[in-house]
PDB file of N, CA and C in Angstrom:
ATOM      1  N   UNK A   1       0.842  -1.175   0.000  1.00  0.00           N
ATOM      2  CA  UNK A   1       0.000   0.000   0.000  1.00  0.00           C
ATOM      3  C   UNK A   1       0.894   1.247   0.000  1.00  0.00           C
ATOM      4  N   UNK A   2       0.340   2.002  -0.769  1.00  0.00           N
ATOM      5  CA  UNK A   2       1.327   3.336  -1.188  1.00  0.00           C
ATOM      6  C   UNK A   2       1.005   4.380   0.218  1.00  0.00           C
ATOM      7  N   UNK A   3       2.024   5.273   0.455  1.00  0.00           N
ATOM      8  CA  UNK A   3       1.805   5.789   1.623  1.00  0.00           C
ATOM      9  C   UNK A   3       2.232   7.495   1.144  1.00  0.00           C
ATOM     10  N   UNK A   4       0.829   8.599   1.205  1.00  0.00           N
ATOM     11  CA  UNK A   4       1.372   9.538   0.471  1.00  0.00           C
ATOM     12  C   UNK A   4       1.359  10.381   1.421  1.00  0.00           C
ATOM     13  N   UNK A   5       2.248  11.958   1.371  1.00  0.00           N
ATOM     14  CA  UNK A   5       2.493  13.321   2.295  1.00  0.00           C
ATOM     15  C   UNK A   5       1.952  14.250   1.485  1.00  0.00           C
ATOM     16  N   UNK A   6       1.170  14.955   2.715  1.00  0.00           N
ATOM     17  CA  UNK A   6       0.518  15.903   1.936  1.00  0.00           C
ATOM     18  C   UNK A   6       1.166  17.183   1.629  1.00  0.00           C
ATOM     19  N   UNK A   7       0.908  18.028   0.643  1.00  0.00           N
ATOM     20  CA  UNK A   7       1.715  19.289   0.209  1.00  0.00           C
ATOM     21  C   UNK A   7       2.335  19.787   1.616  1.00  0.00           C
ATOM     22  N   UNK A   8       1.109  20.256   2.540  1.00  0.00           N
ATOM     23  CA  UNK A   8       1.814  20.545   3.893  1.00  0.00           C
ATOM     24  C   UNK A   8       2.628  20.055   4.865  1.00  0.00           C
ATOM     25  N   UNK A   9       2.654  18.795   4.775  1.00  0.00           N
ATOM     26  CA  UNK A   9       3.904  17.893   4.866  1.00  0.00           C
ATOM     27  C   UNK A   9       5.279  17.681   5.053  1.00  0.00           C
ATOM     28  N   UNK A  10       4.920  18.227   3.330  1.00  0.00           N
ATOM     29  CA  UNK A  10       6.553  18.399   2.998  1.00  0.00           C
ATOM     30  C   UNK A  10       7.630  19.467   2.731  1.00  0.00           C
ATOM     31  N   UNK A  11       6.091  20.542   2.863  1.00  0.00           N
ATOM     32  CA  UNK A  11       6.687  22.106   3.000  1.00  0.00           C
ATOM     33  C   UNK A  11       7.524  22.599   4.056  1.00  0.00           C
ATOM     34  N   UNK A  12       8.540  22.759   4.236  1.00  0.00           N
ATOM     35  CA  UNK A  12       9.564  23.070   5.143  1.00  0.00           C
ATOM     36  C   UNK A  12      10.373  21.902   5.650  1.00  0.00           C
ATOM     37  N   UNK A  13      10.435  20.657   5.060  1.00  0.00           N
ATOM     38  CA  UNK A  13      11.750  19.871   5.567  1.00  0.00           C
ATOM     39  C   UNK A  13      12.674  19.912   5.057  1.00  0.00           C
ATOM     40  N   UNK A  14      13.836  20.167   5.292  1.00  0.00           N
ATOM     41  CA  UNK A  14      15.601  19.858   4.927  1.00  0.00           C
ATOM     42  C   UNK A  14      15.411  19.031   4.102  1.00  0.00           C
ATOM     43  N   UNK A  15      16.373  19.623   3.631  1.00  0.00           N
ATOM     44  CA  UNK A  15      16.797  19.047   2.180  1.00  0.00           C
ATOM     45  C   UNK A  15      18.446  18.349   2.291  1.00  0.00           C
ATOM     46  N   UNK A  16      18.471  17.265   1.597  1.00  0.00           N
ATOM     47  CA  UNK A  16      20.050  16.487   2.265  1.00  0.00           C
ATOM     48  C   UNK A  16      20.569  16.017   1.114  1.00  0.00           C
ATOM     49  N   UNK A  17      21.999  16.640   0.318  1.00  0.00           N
ATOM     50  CA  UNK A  17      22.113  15.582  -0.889  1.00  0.00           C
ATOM     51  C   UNK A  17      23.188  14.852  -0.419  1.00  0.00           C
ATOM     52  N   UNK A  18      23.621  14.307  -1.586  1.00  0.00           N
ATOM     53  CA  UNK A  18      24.401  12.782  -1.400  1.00  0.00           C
ATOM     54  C   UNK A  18      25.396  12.590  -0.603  1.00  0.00           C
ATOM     55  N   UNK A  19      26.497  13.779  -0.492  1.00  0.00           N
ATOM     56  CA  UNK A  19      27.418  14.534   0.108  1.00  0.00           C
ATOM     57  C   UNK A  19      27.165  14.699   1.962  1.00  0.00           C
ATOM     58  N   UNK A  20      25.809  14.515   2.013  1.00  0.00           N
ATOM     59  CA  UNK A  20      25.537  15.317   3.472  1.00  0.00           C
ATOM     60  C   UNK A  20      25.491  16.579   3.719  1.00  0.00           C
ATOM     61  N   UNK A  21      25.071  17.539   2.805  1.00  0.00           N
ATOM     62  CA  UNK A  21      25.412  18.608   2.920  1.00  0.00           C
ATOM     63  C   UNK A  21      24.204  19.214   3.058  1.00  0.00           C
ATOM     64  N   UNK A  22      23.594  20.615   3.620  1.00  0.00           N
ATOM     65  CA  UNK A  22      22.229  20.935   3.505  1.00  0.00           C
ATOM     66  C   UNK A  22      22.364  21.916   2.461  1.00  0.00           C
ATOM     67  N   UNK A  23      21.356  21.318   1.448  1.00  0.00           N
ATOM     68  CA  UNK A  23      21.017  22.712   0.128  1.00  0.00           C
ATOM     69  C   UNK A  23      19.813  23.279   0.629  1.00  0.00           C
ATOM     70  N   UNK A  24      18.967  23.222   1.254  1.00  0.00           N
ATOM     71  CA  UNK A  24      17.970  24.006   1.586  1.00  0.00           C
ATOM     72  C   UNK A  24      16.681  23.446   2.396  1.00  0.00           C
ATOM     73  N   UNK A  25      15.326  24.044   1.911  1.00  0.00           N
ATOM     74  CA  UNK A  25      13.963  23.271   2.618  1.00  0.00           C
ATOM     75  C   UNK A  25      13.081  23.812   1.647  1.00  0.00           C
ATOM     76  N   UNK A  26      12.134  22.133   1.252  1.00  0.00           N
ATOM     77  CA  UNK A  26      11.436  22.492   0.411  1.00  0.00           C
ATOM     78  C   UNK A  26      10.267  23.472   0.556  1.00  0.00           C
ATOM     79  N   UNK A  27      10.209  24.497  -0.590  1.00  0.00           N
ATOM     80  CA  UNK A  27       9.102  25.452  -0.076  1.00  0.00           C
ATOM     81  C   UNK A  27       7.578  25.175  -0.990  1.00  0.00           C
ATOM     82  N   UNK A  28       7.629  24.424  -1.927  1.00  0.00           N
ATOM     83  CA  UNK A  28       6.486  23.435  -2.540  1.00  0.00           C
ATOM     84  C   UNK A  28       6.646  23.066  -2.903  1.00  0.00           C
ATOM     85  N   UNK A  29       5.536  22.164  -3.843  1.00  0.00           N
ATOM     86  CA  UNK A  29       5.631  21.142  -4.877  1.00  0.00           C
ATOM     87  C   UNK A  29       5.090  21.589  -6.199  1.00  0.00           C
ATOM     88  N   UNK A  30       5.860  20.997  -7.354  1.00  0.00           N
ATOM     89  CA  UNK A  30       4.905  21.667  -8.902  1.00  0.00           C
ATOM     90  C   UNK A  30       5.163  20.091  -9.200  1.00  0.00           C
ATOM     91  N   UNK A  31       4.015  20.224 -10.467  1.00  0.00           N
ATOM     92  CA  UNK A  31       3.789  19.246 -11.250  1.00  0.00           C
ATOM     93  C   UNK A  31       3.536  19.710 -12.888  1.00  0.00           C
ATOM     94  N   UNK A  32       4.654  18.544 -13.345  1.00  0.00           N
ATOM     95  CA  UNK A  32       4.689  19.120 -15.630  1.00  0.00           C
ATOM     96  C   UNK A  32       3.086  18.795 -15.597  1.00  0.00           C
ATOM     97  N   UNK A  33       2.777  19.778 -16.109  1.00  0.00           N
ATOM     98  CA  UNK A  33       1.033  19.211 -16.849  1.00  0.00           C
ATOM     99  C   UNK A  33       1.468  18.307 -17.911  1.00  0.00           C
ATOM    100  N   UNK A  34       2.286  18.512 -18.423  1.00  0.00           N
ATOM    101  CA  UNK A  34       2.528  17.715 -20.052  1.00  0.00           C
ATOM    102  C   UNK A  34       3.170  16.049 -19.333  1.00  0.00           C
ATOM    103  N   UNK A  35       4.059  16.118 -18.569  1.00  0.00           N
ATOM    104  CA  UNK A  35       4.910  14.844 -18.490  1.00  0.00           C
ATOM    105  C   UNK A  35       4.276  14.474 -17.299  1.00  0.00           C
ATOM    106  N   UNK A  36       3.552  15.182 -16.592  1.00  0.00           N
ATOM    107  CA  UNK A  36       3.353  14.625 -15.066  1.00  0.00           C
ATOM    108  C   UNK A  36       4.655  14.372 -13.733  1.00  0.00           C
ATOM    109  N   UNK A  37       5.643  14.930 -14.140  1.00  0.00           N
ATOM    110  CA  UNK A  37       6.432  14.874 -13.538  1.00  0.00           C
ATOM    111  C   UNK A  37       6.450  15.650 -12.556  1.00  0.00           C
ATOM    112  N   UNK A  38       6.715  15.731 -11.083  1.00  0.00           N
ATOM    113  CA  UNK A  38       6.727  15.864  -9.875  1.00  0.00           C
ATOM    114  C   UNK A  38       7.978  16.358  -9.422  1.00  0.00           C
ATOM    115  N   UNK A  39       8.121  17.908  -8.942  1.00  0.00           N
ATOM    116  CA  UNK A  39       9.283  18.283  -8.301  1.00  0.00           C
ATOM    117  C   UNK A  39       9.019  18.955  -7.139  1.00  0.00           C
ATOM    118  N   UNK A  40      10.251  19.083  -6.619  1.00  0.00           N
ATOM    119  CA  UNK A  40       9.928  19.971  -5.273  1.00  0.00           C
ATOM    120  C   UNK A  40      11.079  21.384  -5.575  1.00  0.00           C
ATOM    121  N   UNK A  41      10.043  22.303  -5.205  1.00  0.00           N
ATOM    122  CA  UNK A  41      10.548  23.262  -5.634  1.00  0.00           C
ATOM    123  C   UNK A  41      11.448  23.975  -3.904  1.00  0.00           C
ATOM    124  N   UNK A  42      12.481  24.201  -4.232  1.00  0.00           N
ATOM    125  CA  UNK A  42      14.137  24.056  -2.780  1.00  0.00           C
ATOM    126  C   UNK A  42      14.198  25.279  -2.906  1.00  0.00           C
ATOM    127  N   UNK A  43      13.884  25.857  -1.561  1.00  0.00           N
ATOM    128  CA  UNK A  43      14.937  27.778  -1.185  1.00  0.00           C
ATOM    129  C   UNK A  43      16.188  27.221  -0.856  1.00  0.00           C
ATOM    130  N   UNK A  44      17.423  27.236  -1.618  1.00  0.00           N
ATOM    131  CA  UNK A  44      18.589  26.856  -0.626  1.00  0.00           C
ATOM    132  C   UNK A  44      18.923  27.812   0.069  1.00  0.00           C
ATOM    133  N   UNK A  45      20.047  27.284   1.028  1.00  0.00           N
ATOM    134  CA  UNK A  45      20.661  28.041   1.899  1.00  0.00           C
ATOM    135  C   UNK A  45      21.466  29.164   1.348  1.00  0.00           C
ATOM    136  N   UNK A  46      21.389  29.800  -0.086  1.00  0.00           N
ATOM    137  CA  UNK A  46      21.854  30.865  -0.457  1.00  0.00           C
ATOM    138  C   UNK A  46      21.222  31.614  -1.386  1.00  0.00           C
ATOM    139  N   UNK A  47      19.786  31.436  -1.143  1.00  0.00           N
ATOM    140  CA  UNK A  47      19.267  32.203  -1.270  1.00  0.00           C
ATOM    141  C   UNK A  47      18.323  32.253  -2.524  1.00  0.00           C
ATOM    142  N   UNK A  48      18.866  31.168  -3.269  1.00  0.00           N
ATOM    143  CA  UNK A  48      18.075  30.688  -4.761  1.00  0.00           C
ATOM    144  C   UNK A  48      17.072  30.196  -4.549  1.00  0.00           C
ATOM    145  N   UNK A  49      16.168  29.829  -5.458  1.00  0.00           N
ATOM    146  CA  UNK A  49      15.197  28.345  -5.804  1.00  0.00           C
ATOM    147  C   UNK A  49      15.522  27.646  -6.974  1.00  0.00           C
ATOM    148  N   UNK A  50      15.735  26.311  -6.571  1.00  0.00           N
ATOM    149  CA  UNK A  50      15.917  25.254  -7.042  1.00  0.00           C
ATOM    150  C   UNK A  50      14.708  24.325  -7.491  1.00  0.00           C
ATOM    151  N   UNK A  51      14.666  23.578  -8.533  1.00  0.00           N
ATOM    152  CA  UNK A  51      14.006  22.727  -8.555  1.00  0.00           C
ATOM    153  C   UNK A  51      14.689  21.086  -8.863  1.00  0.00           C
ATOM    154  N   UNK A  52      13.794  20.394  -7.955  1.00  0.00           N
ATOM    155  CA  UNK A  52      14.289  19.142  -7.775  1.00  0.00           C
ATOM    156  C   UNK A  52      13.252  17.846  -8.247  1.00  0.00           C
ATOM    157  N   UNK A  53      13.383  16.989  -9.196  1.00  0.00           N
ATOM    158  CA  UNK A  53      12.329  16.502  -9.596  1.00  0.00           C
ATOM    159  C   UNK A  53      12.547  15.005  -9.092  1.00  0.00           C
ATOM    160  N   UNK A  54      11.410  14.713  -8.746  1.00  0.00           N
ATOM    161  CA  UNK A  54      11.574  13.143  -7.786  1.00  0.00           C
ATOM    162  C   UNK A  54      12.063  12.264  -7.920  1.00  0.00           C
ATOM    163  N   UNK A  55      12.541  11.907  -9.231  1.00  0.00           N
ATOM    164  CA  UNK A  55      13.505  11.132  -9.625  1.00  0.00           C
ATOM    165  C   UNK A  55      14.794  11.017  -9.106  1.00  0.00           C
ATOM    166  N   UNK A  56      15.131  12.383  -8.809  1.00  0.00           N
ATOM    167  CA  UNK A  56      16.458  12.845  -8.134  1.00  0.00           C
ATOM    168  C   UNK A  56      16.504  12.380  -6.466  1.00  0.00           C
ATOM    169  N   UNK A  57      15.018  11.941  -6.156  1.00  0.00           N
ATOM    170  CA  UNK A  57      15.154  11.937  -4.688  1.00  0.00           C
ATOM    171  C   UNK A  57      15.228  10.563  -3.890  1.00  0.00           C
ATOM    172  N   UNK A  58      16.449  10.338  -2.943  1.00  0.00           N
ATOM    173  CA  UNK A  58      16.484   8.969  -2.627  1.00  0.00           C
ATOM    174  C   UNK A  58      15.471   8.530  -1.318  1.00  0.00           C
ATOM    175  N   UNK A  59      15.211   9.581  -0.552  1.00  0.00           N
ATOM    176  CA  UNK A  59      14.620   8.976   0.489  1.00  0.00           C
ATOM    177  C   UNK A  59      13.192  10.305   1.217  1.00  0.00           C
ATOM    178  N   UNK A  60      12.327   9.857   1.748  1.00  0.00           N
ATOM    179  CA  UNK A  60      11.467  11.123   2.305  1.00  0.00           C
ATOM    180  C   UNK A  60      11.368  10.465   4.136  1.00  0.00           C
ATOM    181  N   UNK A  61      11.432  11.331   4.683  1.00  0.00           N
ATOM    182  CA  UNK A  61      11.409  11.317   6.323  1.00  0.00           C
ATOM    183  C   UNK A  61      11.110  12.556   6.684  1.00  0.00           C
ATOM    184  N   UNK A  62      12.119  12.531   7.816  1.00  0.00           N
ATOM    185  CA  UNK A  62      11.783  13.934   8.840  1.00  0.00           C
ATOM    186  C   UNK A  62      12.969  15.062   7.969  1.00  0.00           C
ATOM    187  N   UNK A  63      13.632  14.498   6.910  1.00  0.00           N
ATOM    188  CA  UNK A  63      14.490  15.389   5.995  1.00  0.00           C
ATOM    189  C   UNK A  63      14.498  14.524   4.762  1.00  0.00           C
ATOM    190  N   UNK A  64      14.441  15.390   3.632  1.00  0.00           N
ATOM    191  CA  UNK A  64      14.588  14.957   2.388  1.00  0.00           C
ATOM    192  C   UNK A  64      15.971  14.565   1.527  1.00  0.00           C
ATOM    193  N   UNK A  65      16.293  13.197   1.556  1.00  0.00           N
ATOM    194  CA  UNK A  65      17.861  12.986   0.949  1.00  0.00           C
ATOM    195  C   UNK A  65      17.534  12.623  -0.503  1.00  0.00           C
ATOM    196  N   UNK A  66      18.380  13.156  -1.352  1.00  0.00           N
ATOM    197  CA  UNK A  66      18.992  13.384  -2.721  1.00  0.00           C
ATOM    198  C   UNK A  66      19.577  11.998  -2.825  1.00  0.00           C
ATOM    199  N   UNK A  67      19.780  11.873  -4.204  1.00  0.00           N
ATOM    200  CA  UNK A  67      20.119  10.505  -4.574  1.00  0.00           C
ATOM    201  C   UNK A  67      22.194  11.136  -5.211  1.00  0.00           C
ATOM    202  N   UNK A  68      21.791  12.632  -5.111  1.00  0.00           N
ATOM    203  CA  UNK A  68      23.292  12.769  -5.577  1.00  0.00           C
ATOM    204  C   UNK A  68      23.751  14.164  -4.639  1.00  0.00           C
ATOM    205  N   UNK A  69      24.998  14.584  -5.470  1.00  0.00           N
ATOM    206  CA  UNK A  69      25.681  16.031  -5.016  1.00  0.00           C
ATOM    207  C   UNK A  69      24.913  16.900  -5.891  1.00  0.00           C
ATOM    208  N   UNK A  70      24.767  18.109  -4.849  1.00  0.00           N
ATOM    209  CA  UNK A  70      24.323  19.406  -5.749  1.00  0.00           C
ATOM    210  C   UNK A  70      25.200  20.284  -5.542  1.00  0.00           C
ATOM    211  N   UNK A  71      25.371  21.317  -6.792  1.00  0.00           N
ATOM    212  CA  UNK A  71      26.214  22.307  -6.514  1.00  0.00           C
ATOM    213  C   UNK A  71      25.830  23.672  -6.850  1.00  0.00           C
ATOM    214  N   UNK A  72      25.566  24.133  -5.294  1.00  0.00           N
ATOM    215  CA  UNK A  72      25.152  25.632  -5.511  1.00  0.00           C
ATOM    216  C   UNK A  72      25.948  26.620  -5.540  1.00  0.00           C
ATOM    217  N   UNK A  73      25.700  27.947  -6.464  1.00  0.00           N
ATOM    218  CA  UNK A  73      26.826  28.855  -6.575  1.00  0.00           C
ATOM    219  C   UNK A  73      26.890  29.450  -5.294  1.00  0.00           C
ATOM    220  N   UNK A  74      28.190  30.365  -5.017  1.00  0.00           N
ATOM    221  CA  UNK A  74      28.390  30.777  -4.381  1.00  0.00           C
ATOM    222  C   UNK A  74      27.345  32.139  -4.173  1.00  0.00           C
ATOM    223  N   UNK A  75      27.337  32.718  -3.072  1.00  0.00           N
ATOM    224  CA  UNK A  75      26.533  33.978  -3.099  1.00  0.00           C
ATOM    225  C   UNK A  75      27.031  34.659  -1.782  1.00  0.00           C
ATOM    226  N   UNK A  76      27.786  36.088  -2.067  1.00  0.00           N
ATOM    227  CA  UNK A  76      28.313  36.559  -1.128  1.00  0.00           C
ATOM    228  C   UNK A  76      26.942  36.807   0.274  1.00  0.00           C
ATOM    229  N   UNK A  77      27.532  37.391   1.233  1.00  0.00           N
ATOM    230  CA  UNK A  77      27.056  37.523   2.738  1.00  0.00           C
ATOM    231  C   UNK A  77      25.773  38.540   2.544  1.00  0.00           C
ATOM    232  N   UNK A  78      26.370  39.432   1.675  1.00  0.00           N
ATOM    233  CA  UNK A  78      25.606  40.638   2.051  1.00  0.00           C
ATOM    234  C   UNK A  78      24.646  40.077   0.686  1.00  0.00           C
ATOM    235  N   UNK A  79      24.935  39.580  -0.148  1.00  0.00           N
ATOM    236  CA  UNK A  79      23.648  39.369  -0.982  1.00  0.00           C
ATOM    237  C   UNK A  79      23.072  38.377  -0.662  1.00  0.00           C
ATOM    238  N   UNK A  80      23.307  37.312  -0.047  1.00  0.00           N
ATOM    239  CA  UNK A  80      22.196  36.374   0.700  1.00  0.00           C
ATOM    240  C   UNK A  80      21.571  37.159   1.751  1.00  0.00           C
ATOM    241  N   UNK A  81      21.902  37.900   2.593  1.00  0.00           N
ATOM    242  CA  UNK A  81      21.380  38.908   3.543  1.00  0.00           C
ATOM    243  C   UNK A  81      20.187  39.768   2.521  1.00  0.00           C
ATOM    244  N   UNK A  82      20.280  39.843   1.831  1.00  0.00           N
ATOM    245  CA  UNK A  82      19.760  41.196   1.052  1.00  0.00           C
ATOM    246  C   UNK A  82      18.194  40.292   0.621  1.00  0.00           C
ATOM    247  N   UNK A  83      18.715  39.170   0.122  1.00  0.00           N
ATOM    248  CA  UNK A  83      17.674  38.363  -0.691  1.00  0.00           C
ATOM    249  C   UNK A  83      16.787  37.731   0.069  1.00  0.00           C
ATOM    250  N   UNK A  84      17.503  37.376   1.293  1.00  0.00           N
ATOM    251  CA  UNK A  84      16.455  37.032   2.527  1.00  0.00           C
ATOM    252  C   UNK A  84      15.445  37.518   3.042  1.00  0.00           C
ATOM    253  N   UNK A  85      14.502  36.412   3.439  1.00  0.00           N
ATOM    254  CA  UNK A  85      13.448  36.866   3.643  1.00  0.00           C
ATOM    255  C   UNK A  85      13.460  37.238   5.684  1.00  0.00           C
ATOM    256  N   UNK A  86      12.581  38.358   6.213  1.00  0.00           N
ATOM    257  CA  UNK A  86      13.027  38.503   7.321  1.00  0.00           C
ATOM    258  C   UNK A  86      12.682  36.778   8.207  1.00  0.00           C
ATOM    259  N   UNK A  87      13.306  36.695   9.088  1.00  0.00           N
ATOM    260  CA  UNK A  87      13.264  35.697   9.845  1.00  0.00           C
ATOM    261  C   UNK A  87      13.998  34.105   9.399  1.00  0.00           C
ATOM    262  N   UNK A  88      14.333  34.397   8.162  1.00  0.00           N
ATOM    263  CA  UNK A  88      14.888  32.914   7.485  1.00  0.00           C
ATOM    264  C   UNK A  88      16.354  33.055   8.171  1.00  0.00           C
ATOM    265  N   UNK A  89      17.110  32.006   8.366  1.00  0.00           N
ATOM    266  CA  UNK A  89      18.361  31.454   9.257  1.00  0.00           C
ATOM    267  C   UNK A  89      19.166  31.631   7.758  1.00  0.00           C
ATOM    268  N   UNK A  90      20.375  31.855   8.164  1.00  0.00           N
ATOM    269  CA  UNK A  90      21.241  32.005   7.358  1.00  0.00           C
ATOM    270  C   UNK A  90      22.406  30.862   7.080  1.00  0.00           C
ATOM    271  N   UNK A  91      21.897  30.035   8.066  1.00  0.00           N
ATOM    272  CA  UNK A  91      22.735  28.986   8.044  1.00  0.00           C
ATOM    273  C   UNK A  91      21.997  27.248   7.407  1.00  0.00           C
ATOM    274  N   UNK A  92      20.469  27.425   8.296  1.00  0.00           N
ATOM    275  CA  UNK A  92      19.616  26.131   7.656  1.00  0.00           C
ATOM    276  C   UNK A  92      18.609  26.329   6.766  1.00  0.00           C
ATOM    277  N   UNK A  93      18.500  27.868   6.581  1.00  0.00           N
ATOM    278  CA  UNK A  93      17.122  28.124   5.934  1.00  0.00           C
ATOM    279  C   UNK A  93      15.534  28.218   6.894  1.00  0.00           C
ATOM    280  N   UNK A  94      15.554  28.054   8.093  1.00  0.00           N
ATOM    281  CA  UNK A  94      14.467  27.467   8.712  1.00  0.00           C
ATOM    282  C   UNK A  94      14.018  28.763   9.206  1.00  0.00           C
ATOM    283  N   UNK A  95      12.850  29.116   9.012  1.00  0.00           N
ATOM    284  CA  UNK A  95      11.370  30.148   8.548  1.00  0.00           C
ATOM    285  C   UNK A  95      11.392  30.622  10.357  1.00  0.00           C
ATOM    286  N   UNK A  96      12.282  31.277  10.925  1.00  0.00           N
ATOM    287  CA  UNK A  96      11.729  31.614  12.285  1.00  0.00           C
ATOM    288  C   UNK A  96      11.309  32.572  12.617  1.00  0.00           C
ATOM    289  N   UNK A  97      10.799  32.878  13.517  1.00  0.00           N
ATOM    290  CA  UNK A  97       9.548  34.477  13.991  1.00  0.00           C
ATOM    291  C   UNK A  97      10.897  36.014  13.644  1.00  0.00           C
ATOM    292  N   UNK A  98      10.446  36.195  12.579  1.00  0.00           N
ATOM    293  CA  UNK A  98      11.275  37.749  12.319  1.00  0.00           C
ATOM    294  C   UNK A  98      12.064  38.581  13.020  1.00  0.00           C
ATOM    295  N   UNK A  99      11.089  38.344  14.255  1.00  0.00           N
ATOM    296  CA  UNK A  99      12.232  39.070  16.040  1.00  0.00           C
ATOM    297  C   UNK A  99      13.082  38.450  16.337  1.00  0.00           C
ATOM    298  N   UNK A 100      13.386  36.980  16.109  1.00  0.00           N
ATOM    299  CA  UNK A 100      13.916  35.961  16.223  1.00  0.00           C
ATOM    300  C   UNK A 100      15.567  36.549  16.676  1.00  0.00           C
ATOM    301  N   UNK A 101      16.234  36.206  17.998  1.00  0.00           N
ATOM    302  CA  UNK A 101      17.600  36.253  17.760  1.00  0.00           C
ATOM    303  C   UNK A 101      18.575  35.259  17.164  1.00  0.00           C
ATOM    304  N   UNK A 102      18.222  34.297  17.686  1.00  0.00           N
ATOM    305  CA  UNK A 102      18.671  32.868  17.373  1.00  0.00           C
ATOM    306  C   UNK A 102      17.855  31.865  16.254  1.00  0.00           C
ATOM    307  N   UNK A 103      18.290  31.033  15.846  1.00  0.00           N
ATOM    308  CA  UNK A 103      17.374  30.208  15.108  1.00  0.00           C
ATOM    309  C   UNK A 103      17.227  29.347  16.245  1.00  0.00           C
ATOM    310  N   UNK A 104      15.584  28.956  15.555  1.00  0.00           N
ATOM    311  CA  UNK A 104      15.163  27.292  16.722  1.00  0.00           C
ATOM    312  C   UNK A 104      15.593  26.177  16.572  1.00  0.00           C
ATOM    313  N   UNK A 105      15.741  25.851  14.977  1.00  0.00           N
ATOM    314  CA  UNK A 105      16.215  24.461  14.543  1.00  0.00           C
ATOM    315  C   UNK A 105      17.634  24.836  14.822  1.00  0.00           C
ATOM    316  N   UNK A 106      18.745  25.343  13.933  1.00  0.00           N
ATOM    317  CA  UNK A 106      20.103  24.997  14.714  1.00  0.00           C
ATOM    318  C   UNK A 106      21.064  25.837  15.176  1.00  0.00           C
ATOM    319  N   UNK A 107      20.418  27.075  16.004  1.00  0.00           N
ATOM    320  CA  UNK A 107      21.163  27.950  16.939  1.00  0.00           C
ATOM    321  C   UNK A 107      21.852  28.803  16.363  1.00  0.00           C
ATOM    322  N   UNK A 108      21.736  29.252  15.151  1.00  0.00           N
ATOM    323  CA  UNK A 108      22.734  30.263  14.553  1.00  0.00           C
ATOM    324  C   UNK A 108      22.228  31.691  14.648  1.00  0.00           C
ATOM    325  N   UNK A 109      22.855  32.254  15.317  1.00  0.00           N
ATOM    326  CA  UNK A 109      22.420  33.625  15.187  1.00  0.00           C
ATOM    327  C   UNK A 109      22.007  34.544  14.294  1.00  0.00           C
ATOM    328  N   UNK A 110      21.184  35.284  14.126  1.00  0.00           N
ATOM    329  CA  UNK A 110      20.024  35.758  13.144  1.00  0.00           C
ATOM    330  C   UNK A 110      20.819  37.317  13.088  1.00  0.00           C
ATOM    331  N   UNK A 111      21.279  37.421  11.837  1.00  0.00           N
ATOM    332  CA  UNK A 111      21.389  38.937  11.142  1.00  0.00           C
ATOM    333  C   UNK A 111      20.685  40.124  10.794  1.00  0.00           C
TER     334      UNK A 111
END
């Protein structure tokens, strides 16, 4: 029996590729009208969106692992700062209350 997550689900878990490395947390899901193909659309941790299509994905839990390495460009301090949204962590991506000093998920101090 197939076991499915709902859009809300999967909106905001870590993202993990092959490497161990965190590229981001998914912020939805799209679907090809034409191919039917299924991606999750990734804020990484610098500030882009990514899209990731399920094929690419090895495992779903309490974090989402990649079946490979991704490689995101670099993006200086002050332009990931700039592009950010208020309250997002600069280190995991994780959506915390705007006043926020600290992040909740992994303690990094908020800019």
């Amino acid at each position: 029996m197939s076991k499915f997550l709902s859009r809300e689900k999967m909106a905001g878990k870590q993202v993990i590729d092959a490497e161990g490395m965190i590229v981001g947390t998914v912020k939805d899901i799209a679907v090809d009208i034409e191919s039917k193909e299924i991606a999750f659309k990734i804020a990484t941790k610098v500030g882009t969106e990514i899209d990731v299509v399920s094929d690419d994905i090895s495992q779903v839990g309490d974090v989402i692992l990649l079946k490979k390495a991704l490689e995101l460009p670099e993006v200086s301090e002050a332009a990931a700062a700039a592009t950010r949204a208020p309250g997002v962590c600069p280190s995991c991506g994780y959506a915390n209350d705007p006043a926020s000093k600290f992040c909740i998920r992994c303690g990094t101090l908020m800019k």
